[in-house]
Protein backbone atom coordinates (compact mmCIF):
# COMPACT_ATOMS: atom_id res chain seq x y z
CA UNK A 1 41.73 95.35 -46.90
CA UNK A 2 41.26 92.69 -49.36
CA UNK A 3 38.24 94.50 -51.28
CA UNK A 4 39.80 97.73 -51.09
CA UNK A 5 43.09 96.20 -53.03
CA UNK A 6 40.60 94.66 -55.64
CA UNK A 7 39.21 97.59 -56.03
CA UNK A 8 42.53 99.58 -56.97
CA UNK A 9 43.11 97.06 -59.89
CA UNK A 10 44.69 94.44 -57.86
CA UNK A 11 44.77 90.41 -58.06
CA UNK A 12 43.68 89.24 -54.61
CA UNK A 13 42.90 85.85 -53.17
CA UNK A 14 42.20 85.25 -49.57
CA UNK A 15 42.22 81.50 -48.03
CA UNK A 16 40.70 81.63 -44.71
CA UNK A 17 37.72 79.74 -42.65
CA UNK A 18 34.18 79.83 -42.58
CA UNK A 19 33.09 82.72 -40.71
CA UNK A 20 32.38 81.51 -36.33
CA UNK A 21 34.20 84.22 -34.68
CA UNK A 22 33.33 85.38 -32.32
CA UNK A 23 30.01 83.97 -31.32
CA UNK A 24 32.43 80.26 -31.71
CA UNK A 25 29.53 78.76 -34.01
CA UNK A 26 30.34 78.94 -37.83
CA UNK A 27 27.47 81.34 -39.38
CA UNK A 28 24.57 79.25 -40.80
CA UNK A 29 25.26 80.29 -44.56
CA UNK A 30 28.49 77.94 -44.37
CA UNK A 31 29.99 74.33 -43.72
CA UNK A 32 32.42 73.63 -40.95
CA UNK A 33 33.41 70.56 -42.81
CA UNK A 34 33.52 71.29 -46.43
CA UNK A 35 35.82 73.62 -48.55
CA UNK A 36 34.13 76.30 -50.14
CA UNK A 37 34.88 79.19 -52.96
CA UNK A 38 33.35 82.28 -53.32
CA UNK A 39 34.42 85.51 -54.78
CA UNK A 40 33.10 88.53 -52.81
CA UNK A 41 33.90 92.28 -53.82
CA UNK A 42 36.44 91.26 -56.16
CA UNK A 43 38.08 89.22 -54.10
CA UNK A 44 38.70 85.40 -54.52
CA UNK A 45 37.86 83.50 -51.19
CA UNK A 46 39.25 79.96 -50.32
CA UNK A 47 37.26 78.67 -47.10
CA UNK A 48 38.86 75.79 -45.69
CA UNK A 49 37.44 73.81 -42.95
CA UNK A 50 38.19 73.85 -38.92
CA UNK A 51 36.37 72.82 -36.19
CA UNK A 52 35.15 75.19 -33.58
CA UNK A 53 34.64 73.92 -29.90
CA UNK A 54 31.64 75.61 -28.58
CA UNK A 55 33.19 76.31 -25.04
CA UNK A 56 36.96 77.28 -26.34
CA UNK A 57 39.74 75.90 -23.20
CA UNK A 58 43.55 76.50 -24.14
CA UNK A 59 43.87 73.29 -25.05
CA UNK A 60 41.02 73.62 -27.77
CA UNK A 61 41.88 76.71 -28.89
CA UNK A 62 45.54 75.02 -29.79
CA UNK A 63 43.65 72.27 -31.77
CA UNK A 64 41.17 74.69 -33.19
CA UNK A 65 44.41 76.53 -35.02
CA UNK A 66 45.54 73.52 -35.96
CA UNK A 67 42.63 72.15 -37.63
CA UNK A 68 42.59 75.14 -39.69
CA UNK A 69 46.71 75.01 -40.25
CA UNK A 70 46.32 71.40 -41.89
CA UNK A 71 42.88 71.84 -43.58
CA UNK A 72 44.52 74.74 -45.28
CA UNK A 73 47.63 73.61 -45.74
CA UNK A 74 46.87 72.15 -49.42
CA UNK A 75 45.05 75.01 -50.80
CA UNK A 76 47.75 77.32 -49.79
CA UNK A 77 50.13 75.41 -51.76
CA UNK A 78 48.23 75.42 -54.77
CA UNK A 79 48.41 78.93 -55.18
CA UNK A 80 52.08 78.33 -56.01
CA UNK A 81 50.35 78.04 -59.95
CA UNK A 82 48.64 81.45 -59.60
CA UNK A 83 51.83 82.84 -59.21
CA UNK A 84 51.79 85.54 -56.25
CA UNK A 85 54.02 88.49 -55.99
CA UNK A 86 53.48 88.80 -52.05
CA UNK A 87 52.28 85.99 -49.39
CA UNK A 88 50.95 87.81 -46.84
CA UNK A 89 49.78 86.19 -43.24
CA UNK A 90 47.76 87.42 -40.84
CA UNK A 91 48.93 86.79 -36.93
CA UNK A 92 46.62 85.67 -34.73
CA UNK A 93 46.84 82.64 -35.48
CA UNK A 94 50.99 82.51 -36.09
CA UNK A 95 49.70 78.35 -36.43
CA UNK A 96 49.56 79.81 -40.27
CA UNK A 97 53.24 81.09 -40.64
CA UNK A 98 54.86 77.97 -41.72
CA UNK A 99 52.80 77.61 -45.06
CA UNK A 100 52.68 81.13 -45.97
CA UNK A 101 56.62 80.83 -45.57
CA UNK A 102 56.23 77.69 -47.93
CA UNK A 103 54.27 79.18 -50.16
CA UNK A 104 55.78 82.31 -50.78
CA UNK A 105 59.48 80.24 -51.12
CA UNK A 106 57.89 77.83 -53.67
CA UNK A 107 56.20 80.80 -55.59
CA UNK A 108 59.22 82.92 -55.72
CA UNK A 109 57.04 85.27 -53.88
CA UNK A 110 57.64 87.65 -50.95
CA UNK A 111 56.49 87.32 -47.57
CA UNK A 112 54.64 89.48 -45.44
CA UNK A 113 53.65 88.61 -41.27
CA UNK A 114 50.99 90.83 -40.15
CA UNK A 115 50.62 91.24 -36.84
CA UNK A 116 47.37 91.92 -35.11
CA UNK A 117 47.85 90.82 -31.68
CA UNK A 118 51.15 88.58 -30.39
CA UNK A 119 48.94 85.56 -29.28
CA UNK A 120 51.80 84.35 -27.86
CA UNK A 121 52.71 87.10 -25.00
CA UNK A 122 48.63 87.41 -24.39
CA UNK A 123 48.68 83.25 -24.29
CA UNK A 124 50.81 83.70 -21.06
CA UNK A 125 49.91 86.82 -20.11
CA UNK A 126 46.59 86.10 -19.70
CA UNK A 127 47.66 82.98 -17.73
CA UNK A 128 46.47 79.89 -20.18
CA UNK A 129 49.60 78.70 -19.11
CA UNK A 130 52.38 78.61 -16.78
CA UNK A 131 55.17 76.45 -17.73
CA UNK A 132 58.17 78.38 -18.32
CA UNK A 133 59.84 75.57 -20.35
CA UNK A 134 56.81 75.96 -22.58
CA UNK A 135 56.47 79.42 -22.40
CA UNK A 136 60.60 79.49 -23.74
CA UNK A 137 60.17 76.91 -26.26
CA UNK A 138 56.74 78.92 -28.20
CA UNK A 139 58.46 82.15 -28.18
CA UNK A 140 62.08 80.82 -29.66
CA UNK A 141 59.78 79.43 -32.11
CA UNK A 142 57.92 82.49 -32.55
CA UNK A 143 61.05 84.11 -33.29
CA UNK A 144 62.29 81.90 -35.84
CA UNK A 145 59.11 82.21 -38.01
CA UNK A 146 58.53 86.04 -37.35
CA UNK A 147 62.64 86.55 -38.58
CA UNK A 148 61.73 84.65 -41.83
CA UNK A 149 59.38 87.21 -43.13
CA UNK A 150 60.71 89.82 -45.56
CA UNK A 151 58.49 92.23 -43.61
CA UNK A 152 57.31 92.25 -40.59
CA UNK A 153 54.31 94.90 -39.54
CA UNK A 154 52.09 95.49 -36.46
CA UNK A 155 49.25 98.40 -35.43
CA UNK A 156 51.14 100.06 -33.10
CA UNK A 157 54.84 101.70 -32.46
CA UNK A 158 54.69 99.64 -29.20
CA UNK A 159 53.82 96.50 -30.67
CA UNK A 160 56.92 96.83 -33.90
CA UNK A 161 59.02 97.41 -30.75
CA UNK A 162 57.92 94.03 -29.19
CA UNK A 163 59.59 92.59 -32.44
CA UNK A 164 62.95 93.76 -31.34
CA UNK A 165 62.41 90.86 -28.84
CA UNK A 166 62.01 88.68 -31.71
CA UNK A 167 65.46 89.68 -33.18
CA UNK A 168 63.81 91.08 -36.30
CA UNK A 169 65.70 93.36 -37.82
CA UNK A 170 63.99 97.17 -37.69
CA UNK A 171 64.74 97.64 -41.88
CA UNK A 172 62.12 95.15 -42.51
CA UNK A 173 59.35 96.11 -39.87
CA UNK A 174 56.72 98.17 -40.74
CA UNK A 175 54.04 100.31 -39.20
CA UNK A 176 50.47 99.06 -40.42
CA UNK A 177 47.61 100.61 -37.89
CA UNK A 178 44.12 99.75 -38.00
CA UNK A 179 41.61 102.40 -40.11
CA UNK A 180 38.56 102.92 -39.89
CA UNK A 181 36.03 104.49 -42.80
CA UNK A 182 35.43 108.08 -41.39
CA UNK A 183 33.12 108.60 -43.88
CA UNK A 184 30.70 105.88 -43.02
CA UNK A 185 31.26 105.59 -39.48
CA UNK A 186 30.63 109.18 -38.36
CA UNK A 187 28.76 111.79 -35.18
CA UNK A 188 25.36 111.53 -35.23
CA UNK A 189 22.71 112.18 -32.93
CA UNK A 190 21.73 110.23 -29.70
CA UNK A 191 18.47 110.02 -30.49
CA UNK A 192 17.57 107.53 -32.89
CA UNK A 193 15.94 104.67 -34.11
CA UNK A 194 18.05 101.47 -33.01
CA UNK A 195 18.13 103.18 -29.20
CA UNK A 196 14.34 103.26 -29.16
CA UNK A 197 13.43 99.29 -30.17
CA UNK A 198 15.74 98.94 -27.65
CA UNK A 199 13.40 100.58 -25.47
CA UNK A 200 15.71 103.53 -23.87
CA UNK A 201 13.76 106.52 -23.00
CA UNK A 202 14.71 109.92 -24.52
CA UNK A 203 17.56 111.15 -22.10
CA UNK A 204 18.74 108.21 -20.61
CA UNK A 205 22.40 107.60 -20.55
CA UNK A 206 24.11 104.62 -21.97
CA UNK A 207 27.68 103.40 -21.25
CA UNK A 208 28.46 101.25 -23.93
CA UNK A 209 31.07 98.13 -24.76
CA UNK A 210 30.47 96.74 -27.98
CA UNK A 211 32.70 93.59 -29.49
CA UNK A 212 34.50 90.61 -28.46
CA UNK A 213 33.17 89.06 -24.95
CA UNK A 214 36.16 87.08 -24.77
CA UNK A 215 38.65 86.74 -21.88
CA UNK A 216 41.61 88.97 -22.40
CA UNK A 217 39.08 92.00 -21.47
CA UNK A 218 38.68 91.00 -17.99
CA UNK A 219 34.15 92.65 -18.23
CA UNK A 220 33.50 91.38 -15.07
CA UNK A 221 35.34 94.78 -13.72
CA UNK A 222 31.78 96.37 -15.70
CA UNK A 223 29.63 94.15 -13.67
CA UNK A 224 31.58 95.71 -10.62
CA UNK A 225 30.79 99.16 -12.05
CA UNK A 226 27.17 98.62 -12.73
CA UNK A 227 27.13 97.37 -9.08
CA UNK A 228 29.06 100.66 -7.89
CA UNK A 229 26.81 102.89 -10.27
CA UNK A 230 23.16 101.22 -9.19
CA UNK A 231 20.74 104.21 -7.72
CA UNK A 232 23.10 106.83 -9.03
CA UNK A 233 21.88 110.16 -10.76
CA UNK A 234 22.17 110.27 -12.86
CA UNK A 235 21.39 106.57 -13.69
CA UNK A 236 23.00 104.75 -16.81
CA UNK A 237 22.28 101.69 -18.37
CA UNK A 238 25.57 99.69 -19.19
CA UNK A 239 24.70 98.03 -22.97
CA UNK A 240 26.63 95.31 -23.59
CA UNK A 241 26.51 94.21 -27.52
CA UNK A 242 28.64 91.50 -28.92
CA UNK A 243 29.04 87.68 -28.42
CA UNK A 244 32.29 85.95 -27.25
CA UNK A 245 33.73 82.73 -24.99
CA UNK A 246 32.84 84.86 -21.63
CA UNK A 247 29.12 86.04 -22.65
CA UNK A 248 27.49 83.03 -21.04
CA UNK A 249 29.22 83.72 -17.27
CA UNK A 250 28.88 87.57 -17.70
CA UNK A 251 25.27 87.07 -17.97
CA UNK A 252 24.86 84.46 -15.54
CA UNK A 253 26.62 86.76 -13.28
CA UNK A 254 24.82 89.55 -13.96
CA UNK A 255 21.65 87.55 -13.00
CA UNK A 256 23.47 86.26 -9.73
CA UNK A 257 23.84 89.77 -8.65
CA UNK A 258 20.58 91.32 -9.69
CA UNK A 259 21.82 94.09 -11.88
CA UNK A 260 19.32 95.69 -13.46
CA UNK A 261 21.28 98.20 -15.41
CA UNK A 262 22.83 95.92 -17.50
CA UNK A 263 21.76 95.07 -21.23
CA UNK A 264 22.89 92.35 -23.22
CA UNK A 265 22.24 92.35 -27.07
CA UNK A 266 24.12 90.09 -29.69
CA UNK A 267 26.56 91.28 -32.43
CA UNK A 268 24.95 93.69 -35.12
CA UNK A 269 25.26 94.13 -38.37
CA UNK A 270 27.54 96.44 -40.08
CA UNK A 271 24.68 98.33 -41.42
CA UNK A 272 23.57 99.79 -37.60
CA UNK A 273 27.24 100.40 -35.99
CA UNK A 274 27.14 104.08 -37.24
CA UNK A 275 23.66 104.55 -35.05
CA UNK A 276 24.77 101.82 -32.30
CA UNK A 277 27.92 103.81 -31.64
CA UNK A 278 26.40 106.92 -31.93
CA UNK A 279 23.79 106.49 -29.26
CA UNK A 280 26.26 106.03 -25.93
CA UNK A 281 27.14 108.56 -23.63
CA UNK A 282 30.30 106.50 -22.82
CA UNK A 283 32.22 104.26 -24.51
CA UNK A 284 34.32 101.91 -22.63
CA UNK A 285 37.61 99.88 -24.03
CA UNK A 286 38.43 97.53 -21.18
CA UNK A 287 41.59 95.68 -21.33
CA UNK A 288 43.61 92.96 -18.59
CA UNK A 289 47.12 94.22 -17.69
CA UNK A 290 48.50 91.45 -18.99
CA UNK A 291 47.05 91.80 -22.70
CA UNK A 292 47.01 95.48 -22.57
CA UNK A 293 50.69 95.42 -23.99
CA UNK A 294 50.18 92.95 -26.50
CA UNK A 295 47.45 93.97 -28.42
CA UNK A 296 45.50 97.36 -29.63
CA UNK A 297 41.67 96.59 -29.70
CA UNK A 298 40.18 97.03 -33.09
CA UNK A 299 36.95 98.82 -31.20
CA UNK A 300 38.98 101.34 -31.02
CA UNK A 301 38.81 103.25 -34.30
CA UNK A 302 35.11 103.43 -34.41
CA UNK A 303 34.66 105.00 -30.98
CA UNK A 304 37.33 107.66 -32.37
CA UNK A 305 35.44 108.05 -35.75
CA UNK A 306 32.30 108.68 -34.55
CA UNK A 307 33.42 111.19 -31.58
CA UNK A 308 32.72 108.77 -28.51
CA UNK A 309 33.37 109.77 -25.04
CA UNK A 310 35.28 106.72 -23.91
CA UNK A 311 37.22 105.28 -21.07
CA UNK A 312 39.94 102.97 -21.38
CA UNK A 313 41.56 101.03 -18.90
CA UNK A 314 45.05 100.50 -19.42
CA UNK A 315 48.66 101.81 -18.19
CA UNK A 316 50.65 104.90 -19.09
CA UNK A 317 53.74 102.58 -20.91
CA UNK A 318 51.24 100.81 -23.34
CA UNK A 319 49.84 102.34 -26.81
CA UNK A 320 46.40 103.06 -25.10
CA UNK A 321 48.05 105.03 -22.44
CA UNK A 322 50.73 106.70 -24.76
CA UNK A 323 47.15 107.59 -26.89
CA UNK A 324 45.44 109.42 -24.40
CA UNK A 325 48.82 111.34 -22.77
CA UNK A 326 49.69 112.42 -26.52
CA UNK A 327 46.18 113.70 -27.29
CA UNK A 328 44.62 115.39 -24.48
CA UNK A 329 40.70 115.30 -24.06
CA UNK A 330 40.81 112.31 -27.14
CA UNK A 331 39.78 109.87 -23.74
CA UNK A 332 39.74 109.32 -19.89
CA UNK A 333 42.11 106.62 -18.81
CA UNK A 334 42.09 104.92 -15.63
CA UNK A 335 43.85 101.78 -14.20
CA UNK A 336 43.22 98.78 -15.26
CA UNK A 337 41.60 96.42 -13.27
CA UNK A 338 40.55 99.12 -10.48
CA UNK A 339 36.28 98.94 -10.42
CA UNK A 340 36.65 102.22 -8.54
CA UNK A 341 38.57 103.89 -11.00
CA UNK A 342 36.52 102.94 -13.42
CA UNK A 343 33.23 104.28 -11.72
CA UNK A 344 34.94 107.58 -10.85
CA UNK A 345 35.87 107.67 -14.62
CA UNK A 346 32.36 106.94 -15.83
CA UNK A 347 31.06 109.57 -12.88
CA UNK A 348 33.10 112.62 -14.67
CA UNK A 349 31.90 111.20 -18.08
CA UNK A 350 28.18 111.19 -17.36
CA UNK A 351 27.90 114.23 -15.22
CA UNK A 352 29.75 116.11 -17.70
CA UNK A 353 27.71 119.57 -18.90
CA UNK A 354 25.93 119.37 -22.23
CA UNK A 355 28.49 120.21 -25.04
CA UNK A 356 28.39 121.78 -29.03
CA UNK A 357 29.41 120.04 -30.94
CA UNK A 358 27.40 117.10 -28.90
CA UNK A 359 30.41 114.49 -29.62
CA UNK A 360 34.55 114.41 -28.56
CA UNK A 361 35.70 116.52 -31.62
CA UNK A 362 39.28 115.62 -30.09
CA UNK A 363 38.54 112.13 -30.69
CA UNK A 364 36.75 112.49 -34.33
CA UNK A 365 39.63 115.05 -35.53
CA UNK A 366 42.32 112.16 -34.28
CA UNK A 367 40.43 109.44 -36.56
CA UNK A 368 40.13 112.02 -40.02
CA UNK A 369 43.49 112.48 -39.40
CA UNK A 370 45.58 109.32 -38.30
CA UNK A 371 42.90 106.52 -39.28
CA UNK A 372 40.74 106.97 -42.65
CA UNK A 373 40.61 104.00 -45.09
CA UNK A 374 42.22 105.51 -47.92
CA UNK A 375 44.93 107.14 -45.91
CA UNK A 376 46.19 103.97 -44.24
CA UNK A 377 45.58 101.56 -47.12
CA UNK A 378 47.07 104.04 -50.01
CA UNK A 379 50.49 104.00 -48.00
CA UNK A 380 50.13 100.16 -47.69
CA UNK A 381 49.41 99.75 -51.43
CA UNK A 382 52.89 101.78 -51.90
CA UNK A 383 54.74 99.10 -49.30
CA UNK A 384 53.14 95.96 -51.66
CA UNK A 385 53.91 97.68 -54.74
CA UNK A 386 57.56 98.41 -54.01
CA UNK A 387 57.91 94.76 -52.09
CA UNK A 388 56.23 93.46 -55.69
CA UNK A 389 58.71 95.40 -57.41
CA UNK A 390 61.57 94.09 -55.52
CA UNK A 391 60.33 90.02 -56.22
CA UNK A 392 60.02 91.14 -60.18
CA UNK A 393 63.85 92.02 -60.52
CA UNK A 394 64.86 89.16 -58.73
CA UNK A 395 63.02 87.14 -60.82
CA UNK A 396 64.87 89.15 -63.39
CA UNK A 397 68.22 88.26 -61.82
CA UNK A 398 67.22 85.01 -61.78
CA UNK A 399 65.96 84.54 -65.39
């Protein structure tokens, strides 16, 4: 977002951390402990430091926020000088709302609360915690900071809804979904050369989950499948690519119950996601019913982009379900957290007859429509601009 602003002309800085997430180990090129500056397609980059527990518990994921909320807490006010038309914050973590709020205040600036996933209903939803006390007190506050904002904008008409909730008023929410680059990320054939280093023979089928490991998925429900799917025709090999808080038990578990159709590889580079997504038979978004209302996965966009045949686990009421009701044959969905459903889902998928065009052209028509770069991100330049607009003549007011 930040490169493709630059790149229209615009003035951006970005203060964030050193990249960790989400293997929870800060990449080798950078310092946990030090500040660092770097400017990176156009774009100004503040990296303040934070420290990243290795095994992340609720309780060190609180701290974890805050050691980034008070490490960055003086370089955010320092771009009070620079002189910002718009402050904009990006939620997870909402740990950063109070000194975007500052900031934007102090600069005469407007605010902007984007939010990617509410942290807060997947915090409790996902059972980190219980107390209802608690539970009360984090989402008054929530409410408080979220109402502040001069916008307000999530990825999904579901998830602007949730702000009702929040008592934010519906003139200053907006809908901001996440895109994808349709161009780059694209059909392409099966065959090719990332899926034979891997060593898979020419034919085999792959059911694919690529991205977070972390523990609002709920993947042991694909260790279940592989179980279910073991000795099968015909047999698929479930490739599991990414890095997150739950790898180390999902492949300890995997061990435990001698399933040999399961593949772990780590995280890849940008570069081979167009061939990585390309190569699966089956794509799989799997998400808890708990955190299936609260947030939209980011996967997403590329399995629509590049035609996947995917499964998704959640209910009819949530955006995921609404998606595949609204736009029949763009996926299968199935219950979520039902192993059977799931393996009767993946049994349609792989025994399906071969097809021309070779890839879900419901799926890849849905993402040149609804989810290209420029689309998105020219409608969101129009939103800053006017918001921009707005601060200038009440500076003018002012003055």
């Amino acid at each position: 977002m930040a490169a493709w602003l630059a790149k229209q002309g615009h003035e951006v800085r970005v203060v964030t951390a050193p990249p960790y997430y989400p293997s929870w180990k800060v990449s080798k090129e950078y310092e946990a402990w030090q500040y660092q500056r770097e400017t990176l397609s156009g774009v100004s980059i503040f990296r303040c430091p934070l420290w990243v527990p290795s095994k992340p518990t609720a309780l060190k994921r609180i701290i974890h926020l805050a050691s980034f909320a008070i490490s960055s807490f003086p370089v955010m006010i320092k771009q009070i000088t620079w002189k910002p038309a718009i402050v904009l914050a990006i939620e997870p973590p909402l740990f950063c709302a109070p000194q975007a709020l500052l900031t934007s205040r102090l600069a005469r600036a407007k605010s902007w609360l984007h939010i990617q996933d509410f942290e807060v209903a997947a915090f409790f939803g996902l059972g980190f915690a219980s107390s209802g006390f608690l539970r009360k007190c984090t989402i008054k506050i929530e409410g408080l900071l979220t109402r502040r904002f001069d916008v307000v904008s999530s990825i999904s008409p579901t998830m602007l809804q949730r702000l009702t909730g929040l008592q934010v008023s519906k003139s200053r929410t907006y809908l901001f979904p996440n895109w994808v680059d349709t161009e780059y990320i694209r059909p392409g054939p099966k065959e090719n050369d990332l899926r034979s280093a891997w060593g898979f023979s020419p034919g085999q089928k792959i059911i694919l989950y690529s991205g977070n490991l972390g523990k609002k998925q709920g993947l042991d429900m694909i260790l279940d499948a592989a179980e279910g799917l073991m000795g099968e025709q015909p047999e698929a090999v479930f490739l599991i690519v990414g890095d997150g808080a739950a790898k180390p038990d999902l492949v300890a578990n995997a061990a435990r119950r001698k399933l040999h159709n399961i593949l772990f590889k780590p995280l890849q580079p940008l570069e081979k996601l167009p061939r990585l997504l390309a190569m699966a038979d089956v794509h799989l978004v799997i998400q808890k019913r708990g955190a299936a209302d609260a947030v939209m996965p980011s996967k997403l966009t590329g399995i629509l982009a590049v035609g996947g045949f995917l499964v998704i686990t959640a209910d009819e009421h949530t955006d995921l379900g609404k998606l595949v009701l609204n736009n029949p044959g763009i996926a299968e969905l199935v219950e979520p957290e039902s192993a059977n459903a799931l393996i009767a889902a993946l049994k349609h998928l792989l025994c399906r007859p071969a097809t021309i065009p070779y890839y879900n052209h419901v799926a890849r028509e849905y993402a040149e429509r609804n989810l290209s770069t420029d689309g998105i991100m020219t409608m969101v330049e129009n939103k800053l601009c006017q918001l921009a607009a707005a601060s200038e003549n009440n500076e003018k007011q002012r003055a």
